[in-house]
C-alpha atoms as a PDB file:
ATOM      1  CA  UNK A   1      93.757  70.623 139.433  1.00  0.00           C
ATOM      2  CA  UNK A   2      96.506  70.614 136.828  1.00  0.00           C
ATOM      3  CA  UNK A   3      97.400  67.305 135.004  1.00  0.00           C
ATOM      4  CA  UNK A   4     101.206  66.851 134.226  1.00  0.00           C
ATOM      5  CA  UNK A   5     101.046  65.799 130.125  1.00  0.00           C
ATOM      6  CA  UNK A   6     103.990  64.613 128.722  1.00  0.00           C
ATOM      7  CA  UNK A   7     104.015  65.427 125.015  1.00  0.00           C
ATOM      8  CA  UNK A   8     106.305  63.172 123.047  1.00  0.00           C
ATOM      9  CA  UNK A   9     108.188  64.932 120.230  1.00  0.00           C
ATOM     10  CA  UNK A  10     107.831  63.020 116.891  1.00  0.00           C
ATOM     11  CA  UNK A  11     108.720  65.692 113.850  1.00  0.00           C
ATOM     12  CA  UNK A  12     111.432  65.120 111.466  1.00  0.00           C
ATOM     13  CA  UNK A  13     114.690  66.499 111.632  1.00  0.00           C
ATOM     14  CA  UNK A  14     114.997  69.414 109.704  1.00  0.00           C
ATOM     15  CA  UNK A  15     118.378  69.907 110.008  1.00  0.00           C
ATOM     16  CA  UNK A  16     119.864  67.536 106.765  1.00  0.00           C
ATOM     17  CA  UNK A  17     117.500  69.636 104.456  1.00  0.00           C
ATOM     18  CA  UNK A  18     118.804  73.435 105.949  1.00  0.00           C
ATOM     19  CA  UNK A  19     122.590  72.024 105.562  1.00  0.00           C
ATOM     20  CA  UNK A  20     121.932  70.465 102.207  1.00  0.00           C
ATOM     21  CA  UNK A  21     120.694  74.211 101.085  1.00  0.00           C
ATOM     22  CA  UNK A  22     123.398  75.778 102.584  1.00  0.00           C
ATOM     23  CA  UNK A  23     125.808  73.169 101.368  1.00  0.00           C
ATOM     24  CA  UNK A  24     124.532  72.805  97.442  1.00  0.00           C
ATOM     25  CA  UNK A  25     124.062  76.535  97.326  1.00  0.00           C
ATOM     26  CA  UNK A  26     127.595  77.345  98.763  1.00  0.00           C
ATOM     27  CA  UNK A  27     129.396  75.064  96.544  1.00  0.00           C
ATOM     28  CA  UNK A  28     128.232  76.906  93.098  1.00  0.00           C
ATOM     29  CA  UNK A  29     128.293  80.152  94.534  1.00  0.00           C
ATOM     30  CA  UNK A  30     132.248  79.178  95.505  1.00  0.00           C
ATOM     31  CA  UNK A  31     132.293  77.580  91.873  1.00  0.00           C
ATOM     32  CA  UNK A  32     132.157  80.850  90.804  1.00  0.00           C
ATOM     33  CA  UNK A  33     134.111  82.471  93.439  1.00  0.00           C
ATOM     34  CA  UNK A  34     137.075  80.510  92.210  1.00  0.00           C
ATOM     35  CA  UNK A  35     136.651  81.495  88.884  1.00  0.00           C
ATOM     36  CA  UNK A  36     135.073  78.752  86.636  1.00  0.00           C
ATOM     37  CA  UNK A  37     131.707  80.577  85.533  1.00  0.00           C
ATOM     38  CA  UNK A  38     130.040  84.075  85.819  1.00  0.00           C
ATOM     39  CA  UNK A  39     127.603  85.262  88.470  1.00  0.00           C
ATOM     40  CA  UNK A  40     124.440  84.056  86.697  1.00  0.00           C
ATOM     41  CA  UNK A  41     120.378  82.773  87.530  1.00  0.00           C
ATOM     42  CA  UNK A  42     121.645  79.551  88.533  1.00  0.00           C
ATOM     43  CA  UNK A  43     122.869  81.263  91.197  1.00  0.00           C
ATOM     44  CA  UNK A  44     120.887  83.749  92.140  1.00  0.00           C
ATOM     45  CA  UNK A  45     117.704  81.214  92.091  1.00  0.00           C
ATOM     46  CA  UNK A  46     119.531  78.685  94.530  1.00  0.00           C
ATOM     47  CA  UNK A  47     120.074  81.351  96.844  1.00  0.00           C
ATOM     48  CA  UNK A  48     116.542  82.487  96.562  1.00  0.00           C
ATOM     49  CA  UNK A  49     115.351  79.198  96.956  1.00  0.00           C
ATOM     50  CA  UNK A  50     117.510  76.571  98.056  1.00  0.00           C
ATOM     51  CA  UNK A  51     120.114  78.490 100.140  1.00  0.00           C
ATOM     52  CA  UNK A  52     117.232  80.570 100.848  1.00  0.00           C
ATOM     53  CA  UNK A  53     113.916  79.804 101.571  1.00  0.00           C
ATOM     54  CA  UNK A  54     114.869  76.451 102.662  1.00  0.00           C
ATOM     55  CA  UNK A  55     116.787  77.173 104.883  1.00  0.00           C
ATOM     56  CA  UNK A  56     114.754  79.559 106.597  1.00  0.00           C
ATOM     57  CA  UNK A  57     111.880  76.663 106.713  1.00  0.00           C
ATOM     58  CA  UNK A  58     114.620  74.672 108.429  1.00  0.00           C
ATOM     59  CA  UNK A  59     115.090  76.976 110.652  1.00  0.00           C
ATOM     60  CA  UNK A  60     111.362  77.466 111.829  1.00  0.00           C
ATOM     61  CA  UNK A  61     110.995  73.589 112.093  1.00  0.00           C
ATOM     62  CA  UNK A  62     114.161  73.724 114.487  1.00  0.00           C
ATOM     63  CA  UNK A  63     112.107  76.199 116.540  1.00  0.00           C
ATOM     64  CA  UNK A  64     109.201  73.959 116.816  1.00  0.00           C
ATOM     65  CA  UNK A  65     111.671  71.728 118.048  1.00  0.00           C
ATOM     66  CA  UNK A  66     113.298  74.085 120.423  1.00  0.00           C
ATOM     67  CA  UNK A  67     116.432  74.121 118.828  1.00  0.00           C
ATOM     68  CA  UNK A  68     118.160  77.465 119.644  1.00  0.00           C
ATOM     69  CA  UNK A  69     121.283  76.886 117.616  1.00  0.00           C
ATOM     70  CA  UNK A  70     119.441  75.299 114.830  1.00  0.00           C
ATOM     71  CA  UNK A  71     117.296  78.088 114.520  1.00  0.00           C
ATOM     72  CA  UNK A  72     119.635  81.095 114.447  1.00  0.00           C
ATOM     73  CA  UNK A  73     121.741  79.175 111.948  1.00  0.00           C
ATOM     74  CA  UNK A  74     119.175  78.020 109.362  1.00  0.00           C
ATOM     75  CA  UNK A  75     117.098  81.142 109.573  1.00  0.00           C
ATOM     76  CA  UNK A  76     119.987  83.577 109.728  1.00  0.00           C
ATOM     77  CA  UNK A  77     121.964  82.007 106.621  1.00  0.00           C
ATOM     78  CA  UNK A  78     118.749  81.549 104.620  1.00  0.00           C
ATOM     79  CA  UNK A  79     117.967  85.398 105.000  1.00  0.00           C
ATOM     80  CA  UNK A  80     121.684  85.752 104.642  1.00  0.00           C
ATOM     81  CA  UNK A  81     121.381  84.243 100.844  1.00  0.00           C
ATOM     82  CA  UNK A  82     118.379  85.933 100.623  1.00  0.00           C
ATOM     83  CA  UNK A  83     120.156  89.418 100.895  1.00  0.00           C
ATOM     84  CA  UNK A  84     122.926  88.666  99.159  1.00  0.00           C
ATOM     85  CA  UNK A  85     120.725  87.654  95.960  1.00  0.00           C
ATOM     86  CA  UNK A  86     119.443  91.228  96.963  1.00  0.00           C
ATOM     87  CA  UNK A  87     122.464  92.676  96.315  1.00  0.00           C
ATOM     88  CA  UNK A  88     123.376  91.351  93.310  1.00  0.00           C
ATOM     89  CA  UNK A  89     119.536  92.138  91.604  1.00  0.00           C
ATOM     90  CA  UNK A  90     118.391  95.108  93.575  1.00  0.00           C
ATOM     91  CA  UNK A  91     120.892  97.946  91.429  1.00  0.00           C
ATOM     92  CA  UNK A  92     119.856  96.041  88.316  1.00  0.00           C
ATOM     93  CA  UNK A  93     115.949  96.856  88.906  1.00  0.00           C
ATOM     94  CA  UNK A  94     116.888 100.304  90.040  1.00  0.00           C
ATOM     95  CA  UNK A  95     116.841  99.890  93.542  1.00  0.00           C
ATOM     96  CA  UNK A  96     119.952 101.825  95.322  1.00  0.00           C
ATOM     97  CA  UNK A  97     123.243 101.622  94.269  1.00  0.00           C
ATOM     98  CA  UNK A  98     125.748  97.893  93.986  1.00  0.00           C
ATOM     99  CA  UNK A  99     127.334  97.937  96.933  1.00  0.00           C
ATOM    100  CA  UNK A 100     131.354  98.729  96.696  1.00  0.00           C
ATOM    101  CA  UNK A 101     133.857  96.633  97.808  1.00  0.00           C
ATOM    102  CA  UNK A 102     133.906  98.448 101.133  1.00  0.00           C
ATOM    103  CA  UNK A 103     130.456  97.802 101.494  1.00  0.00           C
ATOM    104  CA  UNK A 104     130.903  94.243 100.466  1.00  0.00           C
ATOM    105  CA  UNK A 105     133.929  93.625 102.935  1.00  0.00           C
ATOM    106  CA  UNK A 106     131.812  95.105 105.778  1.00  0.00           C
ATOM    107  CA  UNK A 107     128.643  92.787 105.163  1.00  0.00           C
ATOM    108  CA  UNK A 108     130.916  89.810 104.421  1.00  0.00           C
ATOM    109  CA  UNK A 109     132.877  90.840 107.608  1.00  0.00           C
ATOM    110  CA  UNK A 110     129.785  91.100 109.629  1.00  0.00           C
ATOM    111  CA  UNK A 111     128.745  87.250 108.589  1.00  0.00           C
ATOM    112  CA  UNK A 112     132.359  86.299 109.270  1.00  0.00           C
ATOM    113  CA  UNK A 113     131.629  87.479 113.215  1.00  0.00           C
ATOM    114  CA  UNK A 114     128.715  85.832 113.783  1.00  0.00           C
ATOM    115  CA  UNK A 115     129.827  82.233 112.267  1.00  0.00           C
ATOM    116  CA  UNK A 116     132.699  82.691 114.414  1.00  0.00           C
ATOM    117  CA  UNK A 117     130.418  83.015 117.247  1.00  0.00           C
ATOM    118  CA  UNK A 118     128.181  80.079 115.970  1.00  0.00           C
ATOM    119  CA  UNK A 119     131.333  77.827 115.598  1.00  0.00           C
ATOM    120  CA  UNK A 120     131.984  78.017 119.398  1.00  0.00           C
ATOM    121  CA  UNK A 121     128.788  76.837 120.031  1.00  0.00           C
ATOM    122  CA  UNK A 122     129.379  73.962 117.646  1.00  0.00           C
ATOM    123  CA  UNK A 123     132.084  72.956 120.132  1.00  0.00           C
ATOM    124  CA  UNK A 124     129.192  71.626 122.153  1.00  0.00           C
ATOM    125  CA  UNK A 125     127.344  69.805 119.218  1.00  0.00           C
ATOM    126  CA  UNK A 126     129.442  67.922 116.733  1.00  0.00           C
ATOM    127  CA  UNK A 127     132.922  67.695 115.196  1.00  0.00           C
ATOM    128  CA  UNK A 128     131.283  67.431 111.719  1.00  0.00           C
ATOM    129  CA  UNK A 129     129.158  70.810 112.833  1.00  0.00           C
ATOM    130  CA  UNK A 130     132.658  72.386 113.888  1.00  0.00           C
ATOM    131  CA  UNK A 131     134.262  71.550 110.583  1.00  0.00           C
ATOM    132  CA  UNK A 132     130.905  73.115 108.364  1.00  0.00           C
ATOM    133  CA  UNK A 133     131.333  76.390 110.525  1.00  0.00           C
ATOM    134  CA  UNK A 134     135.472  76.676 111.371  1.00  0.00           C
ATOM    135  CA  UNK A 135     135.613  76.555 107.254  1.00  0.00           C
ATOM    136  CA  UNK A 136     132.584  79.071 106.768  1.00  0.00           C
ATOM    137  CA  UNK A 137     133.779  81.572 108.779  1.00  0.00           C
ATOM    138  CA  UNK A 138     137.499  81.114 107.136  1.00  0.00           C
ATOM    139  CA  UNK A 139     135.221  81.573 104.013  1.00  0.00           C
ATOM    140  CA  UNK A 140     133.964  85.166 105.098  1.00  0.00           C
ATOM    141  CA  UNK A 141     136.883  86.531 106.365  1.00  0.00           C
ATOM    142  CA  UNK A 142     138.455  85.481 102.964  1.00  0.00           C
ATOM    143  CA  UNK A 143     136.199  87.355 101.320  1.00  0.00           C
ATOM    144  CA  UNK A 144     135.956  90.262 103.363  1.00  0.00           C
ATOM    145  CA  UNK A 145     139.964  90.592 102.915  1.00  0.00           C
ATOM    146  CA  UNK A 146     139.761  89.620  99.269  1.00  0.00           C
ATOM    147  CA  UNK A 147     136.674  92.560  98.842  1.00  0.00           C
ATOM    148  CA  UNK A 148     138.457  95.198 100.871  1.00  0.00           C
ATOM    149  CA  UNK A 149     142.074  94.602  99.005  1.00  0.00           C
ATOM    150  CA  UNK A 150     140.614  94.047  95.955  1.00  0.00           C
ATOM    151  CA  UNK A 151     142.982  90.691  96.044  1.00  0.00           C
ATOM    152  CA  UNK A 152     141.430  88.396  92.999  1.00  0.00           C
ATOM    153  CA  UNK A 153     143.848  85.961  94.579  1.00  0.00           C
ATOM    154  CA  UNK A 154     142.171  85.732  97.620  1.00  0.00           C
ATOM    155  CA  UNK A 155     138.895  85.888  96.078  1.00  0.00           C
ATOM    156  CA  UNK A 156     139.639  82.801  93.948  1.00  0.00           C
ATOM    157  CA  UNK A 157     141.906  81.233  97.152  1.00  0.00           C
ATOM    158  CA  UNK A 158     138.167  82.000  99.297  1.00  0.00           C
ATOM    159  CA  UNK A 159     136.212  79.994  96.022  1.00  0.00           C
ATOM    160  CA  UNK A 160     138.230  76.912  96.439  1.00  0.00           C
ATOM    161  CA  UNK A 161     137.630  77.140 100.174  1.00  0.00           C
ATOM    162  CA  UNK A 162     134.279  77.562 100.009  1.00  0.00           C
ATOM    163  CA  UNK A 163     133.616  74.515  97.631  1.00  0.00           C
ATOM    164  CA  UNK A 164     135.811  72.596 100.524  1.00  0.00           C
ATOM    165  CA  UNK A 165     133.180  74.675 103.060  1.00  0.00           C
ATOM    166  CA  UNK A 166     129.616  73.320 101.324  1.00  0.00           C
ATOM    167  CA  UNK A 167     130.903  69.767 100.669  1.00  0.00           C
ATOM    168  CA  UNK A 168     131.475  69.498 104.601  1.00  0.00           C
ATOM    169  CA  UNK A 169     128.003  70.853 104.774  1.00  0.00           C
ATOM    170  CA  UNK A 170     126.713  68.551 102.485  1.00  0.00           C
ATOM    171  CA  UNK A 171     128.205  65.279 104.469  1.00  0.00           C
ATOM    172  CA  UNK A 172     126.308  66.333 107.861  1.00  0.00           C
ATOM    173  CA  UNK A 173     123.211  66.344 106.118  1.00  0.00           C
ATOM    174  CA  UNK A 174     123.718  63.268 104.132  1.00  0.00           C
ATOM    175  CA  UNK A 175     125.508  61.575 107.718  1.00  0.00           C
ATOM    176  CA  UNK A 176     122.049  62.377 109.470  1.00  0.00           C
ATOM    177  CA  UNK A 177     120.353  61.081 106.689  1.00  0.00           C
ATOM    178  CA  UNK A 178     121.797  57.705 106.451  1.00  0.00           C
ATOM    179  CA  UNK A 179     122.419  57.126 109.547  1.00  0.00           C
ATOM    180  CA  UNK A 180     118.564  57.833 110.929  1.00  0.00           C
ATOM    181  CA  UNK A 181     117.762  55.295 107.816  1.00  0.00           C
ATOM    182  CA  UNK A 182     120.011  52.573 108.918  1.00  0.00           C
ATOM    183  CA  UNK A 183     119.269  53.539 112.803  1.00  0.00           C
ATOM    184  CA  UNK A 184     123.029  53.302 113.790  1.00  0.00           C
ATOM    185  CA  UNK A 185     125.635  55.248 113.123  1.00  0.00           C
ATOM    186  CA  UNK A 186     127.221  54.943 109.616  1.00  0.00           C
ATOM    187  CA  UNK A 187     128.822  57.900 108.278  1.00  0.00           C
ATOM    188  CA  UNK A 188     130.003  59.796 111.980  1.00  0.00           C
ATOM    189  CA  UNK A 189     129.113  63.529 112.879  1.00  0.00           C
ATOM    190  CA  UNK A 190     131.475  63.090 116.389  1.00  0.00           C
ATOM    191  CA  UNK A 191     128.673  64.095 118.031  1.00  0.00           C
ATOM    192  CA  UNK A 192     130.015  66.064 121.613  1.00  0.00           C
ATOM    193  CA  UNK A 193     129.022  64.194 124.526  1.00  0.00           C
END
């Protein structure tokens, strides 16, 4: 005879540290975008490891806790600055060819589709998740037209977006934070009820 057993769910929520490696990484990435350093190992080592890997840990927590969206976002966008520190270091050790601005549109295209899709699933979650996503997938489709014109103006236009993009990032995480601390709702997410 089967027992019913309810099993009470009592992990953390992983969700402030996948946004604040999205958010920290996105902001000097777009630091550069805009113009205001050079493509360097600062870089490329947050989006191995922050933007990265932590993200993608993130996103297997949110699968433990049956999060669907939470998943495909954390693990998607950590493998997502996982390849694009591949693109950047791959040519250098010899490995295939940098990818062309065609090439670069195309990928940054592709991204720009799927966060589109993600932000209308975000119109279900929270206002603060719609902002993070409605500005990230402005922020590919900048890039994608700034890579496939050539446009330096749109590139450095997409930088200063994409600083605006992580810093909303960076308040949902830091909004969950505080307000699971203080147990009531101090910084609001607008969460979609």
């Amino acid at each position: 005879m089967e027992k019913n057993v309810m099993v009470t769910e009592n992990t953390a929520n992983p969700a402030p540290l996948g946004l604040m490696g999205f958010g920290m990484t996105t902001i000097l990435l777009n630091i550069h975008n805009a113009g205001f350093f050079p493509m360097d190992t600062m870089i490329l080592a947050m989006g191995i490891f922050f933007g990265g890997l932590a993200q993608v840990i993130a996103g297997i927590m949110e699968f433990k806790k049956n999060n669907t969206f939470g998943t495909t976002a954390f693990t998607s966008y950590g493998f997502f600055w996982l390849a694009l520190v591949g693109l950047n270091v791959m040519p250098l050790m010899g490995l295939g060819e940098a990818p062309g601005s065609l090439s670069m549109a195309s990928f940054l295209f592709m991204w720009g589709l799927f966060t589109f899709f993600m932000f209308i699933a975000t119109l279900r979650i929270s206002r603060a998740l719609q902002v993070v996503f409605g500005t990230l997938a402005i922020l590919f489709f900048l890039l994608a037209a700034g890579n496939f014109t050539g446009s330096t103006a749109i590139l450095t236009f997409a930088g200063y977006e994409g600083i605006l993009c992580g810093f909303t990032a960076i308040y949902a995480a830091m909004a969950q934070v505080i307000n699971e601390s203080y147990g009531k709702e101090i910084l609001p997410i607008g969460v979609v009820k």
